[in-house]
C-alpha atoms as a PDB file:
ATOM      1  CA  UNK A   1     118.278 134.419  74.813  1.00  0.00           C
ATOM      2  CA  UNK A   2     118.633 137.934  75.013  1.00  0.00           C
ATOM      3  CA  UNK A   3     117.578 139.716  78.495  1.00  0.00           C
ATOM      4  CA  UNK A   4     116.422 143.007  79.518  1.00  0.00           C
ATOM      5  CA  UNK A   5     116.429 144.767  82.891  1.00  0.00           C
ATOM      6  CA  UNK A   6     113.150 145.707  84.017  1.00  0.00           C
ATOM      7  CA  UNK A   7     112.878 149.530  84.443  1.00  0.00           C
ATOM      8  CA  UNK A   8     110.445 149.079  87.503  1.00  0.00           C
ATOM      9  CA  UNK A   9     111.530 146.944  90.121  1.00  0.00           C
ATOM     10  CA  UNK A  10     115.191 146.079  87.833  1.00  0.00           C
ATOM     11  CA  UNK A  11     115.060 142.375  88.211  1.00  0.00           C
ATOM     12  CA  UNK A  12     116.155 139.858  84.519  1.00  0.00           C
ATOM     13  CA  UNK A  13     113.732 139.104  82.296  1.00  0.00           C
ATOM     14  CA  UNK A  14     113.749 138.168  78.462  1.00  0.00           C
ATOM     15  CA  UNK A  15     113.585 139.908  76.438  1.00  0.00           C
ATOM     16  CA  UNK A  16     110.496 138.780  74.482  1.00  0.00           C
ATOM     17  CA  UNK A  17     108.166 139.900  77.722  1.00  0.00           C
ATOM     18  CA  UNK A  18     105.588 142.074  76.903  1.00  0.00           C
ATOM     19  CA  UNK A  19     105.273 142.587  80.447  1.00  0.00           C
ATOM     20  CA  UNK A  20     107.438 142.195  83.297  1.00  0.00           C
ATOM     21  CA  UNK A  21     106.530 139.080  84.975  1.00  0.00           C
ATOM     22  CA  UNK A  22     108.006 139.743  88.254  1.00  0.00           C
ATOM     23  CA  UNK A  23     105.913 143.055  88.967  1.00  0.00           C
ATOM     24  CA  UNK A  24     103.612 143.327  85.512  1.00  0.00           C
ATOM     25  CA  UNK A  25     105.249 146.644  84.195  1.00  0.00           C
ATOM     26  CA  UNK A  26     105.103 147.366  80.761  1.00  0.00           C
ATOM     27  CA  UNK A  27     108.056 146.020  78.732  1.00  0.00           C
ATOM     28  CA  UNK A  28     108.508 149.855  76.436  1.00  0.00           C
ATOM     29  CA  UNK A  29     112.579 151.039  76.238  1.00  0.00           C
ATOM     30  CA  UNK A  30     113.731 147.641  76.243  1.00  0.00           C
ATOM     31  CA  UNK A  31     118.103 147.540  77.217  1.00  0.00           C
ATOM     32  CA  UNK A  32     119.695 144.739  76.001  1.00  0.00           C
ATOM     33  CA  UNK A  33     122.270 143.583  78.998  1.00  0.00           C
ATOM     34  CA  UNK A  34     125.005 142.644  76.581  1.00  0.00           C
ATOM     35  CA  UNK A  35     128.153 141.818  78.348  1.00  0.00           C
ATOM     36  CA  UNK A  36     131.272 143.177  81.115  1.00  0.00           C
ATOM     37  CA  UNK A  37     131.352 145.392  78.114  1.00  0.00           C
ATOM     38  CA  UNK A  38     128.050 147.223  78.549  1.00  0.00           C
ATOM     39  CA  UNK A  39     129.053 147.568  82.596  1.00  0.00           C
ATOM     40  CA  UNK A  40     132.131 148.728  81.251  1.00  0.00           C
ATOM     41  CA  UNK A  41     131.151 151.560  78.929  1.00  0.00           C
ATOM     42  CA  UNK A  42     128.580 152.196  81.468  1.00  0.00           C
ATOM     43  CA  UNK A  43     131.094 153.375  84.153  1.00  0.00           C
ATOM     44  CA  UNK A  44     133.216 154.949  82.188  1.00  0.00           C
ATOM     45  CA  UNK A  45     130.243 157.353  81.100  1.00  0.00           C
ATOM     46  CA  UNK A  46     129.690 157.349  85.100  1.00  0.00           C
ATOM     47  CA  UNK A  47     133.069 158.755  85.771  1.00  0.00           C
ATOM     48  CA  UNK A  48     133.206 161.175  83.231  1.00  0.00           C
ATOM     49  CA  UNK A  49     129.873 162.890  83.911  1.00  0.00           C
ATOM     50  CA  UNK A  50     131.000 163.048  87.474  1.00  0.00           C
ATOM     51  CA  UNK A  51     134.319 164.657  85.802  1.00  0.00           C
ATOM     52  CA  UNK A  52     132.042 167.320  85.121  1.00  0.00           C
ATOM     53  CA  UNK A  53     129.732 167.999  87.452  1.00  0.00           C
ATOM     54  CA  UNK A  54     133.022 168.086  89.900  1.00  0.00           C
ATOM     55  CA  UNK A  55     134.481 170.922  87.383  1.00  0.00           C
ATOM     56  CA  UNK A  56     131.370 172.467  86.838  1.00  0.00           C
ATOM     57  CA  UNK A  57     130.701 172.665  90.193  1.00  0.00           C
ATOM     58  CA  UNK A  58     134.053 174.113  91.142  1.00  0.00           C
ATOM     59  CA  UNK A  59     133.338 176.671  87.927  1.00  0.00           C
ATOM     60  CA  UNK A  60     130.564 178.103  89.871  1.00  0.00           C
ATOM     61  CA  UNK A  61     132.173 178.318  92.818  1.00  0.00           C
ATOM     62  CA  UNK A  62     135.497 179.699  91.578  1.00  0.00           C
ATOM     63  CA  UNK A  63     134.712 183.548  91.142  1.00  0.00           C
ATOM     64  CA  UNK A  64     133.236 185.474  94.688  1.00  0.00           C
ATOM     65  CA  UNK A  65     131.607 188.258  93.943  1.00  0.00           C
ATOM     66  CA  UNK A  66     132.619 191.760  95.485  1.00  0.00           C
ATOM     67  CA  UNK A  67     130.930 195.157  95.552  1.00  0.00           C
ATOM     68  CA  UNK A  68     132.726 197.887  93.555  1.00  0.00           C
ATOM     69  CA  UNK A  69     131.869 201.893  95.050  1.00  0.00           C
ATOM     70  CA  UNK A  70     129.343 202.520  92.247  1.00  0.00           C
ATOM     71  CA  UNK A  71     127.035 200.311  93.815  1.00  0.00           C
ATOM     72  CA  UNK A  72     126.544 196.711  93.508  1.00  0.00           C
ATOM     73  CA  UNK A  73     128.426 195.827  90.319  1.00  0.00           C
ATOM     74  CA  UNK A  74     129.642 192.165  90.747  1.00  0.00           C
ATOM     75  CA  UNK A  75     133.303 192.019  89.688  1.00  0.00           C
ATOM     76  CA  UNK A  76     135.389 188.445  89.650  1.00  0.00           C
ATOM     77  CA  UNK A  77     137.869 188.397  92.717  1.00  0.00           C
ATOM     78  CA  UNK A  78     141.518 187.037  91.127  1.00  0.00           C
ATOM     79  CA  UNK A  79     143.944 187.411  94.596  1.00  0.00           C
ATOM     80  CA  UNK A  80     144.749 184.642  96.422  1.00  0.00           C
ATOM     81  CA  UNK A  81     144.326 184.025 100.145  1.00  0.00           C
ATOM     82  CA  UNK A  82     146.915 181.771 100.290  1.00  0.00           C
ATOM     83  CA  UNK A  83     150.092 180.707  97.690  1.00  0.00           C
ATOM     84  CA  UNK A  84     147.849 178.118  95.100  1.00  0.00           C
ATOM     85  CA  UNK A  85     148.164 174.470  95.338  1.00  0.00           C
ATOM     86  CA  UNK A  86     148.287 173.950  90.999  1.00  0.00           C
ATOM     87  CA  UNK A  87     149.533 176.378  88.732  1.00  0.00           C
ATOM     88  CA  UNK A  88     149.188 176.327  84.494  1.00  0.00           C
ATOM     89  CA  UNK A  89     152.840 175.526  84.354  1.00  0.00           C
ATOM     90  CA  UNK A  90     152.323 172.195  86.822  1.00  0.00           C
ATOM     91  CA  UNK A  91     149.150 171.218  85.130  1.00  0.00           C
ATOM     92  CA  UNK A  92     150.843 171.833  82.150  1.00  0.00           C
ATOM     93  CA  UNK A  93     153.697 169.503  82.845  1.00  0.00           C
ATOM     94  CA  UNK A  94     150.930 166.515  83.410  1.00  0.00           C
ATOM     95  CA  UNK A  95     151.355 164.133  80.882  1.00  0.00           C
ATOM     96  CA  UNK A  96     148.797 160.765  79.485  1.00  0.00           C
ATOM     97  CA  UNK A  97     150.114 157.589  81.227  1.00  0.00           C
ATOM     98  CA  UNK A  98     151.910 159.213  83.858  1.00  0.00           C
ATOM     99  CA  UNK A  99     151.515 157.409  87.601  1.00  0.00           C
ATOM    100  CA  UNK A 100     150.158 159.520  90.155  1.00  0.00           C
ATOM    101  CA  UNK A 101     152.968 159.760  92.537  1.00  0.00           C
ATOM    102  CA  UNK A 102     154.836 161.642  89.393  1.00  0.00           C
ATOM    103  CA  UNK A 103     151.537 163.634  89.882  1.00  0.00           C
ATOM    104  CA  UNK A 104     152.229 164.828  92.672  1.00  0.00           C
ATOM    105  CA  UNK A 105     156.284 165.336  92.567  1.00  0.00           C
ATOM    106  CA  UNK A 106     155.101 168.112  89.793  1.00  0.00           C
ATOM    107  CA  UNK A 107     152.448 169.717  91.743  1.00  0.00           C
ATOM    108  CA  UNK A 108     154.192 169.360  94.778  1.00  0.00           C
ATOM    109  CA  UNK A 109     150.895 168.125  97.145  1.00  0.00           C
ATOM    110  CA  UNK A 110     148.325 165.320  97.253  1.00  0.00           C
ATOM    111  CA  UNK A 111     145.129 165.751  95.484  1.00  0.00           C
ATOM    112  CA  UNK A 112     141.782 164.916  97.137  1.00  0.00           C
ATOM    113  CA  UNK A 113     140.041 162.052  96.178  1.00  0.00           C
ATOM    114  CA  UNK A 114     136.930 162.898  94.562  1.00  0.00           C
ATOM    115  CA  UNK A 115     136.004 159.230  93.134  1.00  0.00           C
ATOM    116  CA  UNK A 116     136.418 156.072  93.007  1.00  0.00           C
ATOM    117  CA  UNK A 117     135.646 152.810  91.113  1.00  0.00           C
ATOM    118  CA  UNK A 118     136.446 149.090  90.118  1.00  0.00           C
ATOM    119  CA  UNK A 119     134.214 148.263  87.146  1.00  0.00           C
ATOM    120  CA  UNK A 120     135.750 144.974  85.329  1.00  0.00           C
ATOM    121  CA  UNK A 121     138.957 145.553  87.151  1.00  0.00           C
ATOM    122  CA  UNK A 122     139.746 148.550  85.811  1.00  0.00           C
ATOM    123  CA  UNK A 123     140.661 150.976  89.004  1.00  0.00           C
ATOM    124  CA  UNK A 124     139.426 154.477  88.358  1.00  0.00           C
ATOM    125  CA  UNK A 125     140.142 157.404  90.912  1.00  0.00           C
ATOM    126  CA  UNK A 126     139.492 161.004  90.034  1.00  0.00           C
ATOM    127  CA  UNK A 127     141.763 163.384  92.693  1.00  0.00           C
ATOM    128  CA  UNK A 128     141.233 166.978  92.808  1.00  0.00           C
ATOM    129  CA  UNK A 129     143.793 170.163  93.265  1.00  0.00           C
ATOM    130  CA  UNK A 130     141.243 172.967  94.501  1.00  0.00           C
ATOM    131  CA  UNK A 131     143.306 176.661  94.753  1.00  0.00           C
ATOM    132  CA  UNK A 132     141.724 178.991  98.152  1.00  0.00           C
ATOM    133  CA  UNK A 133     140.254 181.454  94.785  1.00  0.00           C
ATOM    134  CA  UNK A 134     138.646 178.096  93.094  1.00  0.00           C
ATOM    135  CA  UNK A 135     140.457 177.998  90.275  1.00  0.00           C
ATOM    136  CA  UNK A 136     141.092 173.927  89.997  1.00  0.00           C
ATOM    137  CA  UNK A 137     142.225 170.864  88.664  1.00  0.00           C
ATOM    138  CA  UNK A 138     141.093 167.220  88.303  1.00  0.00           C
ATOM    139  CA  UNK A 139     143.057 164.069  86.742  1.00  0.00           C
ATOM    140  CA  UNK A 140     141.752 160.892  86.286  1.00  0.00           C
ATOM    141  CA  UNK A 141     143.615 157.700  86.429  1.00  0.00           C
ATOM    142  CA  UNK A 142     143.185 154.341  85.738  1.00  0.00           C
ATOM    143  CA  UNK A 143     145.021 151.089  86.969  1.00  0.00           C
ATOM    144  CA  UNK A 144     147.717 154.023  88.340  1.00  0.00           C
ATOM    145  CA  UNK A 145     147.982 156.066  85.273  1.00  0.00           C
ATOM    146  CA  UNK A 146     146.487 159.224  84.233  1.00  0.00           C
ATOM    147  CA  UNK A 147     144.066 159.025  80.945  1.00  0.00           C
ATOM    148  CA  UNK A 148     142.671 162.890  81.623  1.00  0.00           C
ATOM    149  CA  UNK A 149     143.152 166.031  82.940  1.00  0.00           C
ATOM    150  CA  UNK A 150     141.459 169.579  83.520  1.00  0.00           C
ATOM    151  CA  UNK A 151     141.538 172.714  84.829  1.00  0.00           C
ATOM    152  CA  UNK A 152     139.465 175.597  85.491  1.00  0.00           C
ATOM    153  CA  UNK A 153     140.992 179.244  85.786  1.00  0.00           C
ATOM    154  CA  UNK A 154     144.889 178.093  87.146  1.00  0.00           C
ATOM    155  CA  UNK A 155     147.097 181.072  87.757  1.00  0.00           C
END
């Protein structure tokens, strides 16, 4: 027998309830609970769409706005404070499949975690490369090998 999750207080049920008979919601948007596959696909979608809300956020925060002498026009601000941690040519040396510890021998420094998951034991950790102007980069990897990569703005 097929079971659903109930939307209100998220307890089993089948999936031929009209209404939950734990709490007596409404059965409506019924989702099937299929398999390790559904908490799989699940948590992958997880981890990407914290991906990019991490880059997006970092987008936003990546240009400071200055003042130019004609009054108030907001102009992006490109120098760095300090030498960056990530440049094109690193990121650009990142490969699929590589292990993380390769990672860093091409960028030269340890990335900060930003996430981290075991969904069906498959290990997923998402490390961040932030430079002191914003301009960024994120890998993911998975059971110690990196499936993606992105950047925003590198030098």
């Amino acid at each position: 027998m097929a079971m659903i999750e109930c939307r209100e207080c998220k307890k089993q049920i089948s999936s031929q309830a009209a209404n939950c008979p734990n709490c007596g919601a409404p059965i409506s948007n019924r989702t099937l609970i299929h398999s390790k596959n559904y908490i799989l696909i699940s948590g992958v979608i997880a981890v990407i769409v914290l991906f990019v809300v991490i880059s997006g956020g970092n987008y936003f925060g990546a240009f400071r706005s200055i003042t130019d002498s004609n009054g108030g026009m907001s102009l992006p601000q490109t120098a760095f404070a300090s030498p960056p941690i990530v440049t094109m040519s690193e990121f650009n040396q990142l490969y699929e499949g590589m292990s993380y510890d390769q990672a860093k021998a091409v960028i030269g420094a340890s990335g900060e975690i930003m996430s981290s998951s075991n969904i069906a034991d498959i290990k997923t950790i998402m490390y961040s490369w932030i430079n002191s102007n914003g301009s960024n980069m994120n890998a993911m990897f998975q059971n110690g090998r990196m499936t993606m990569k992105a950047q925003f703005g590198l030098p």
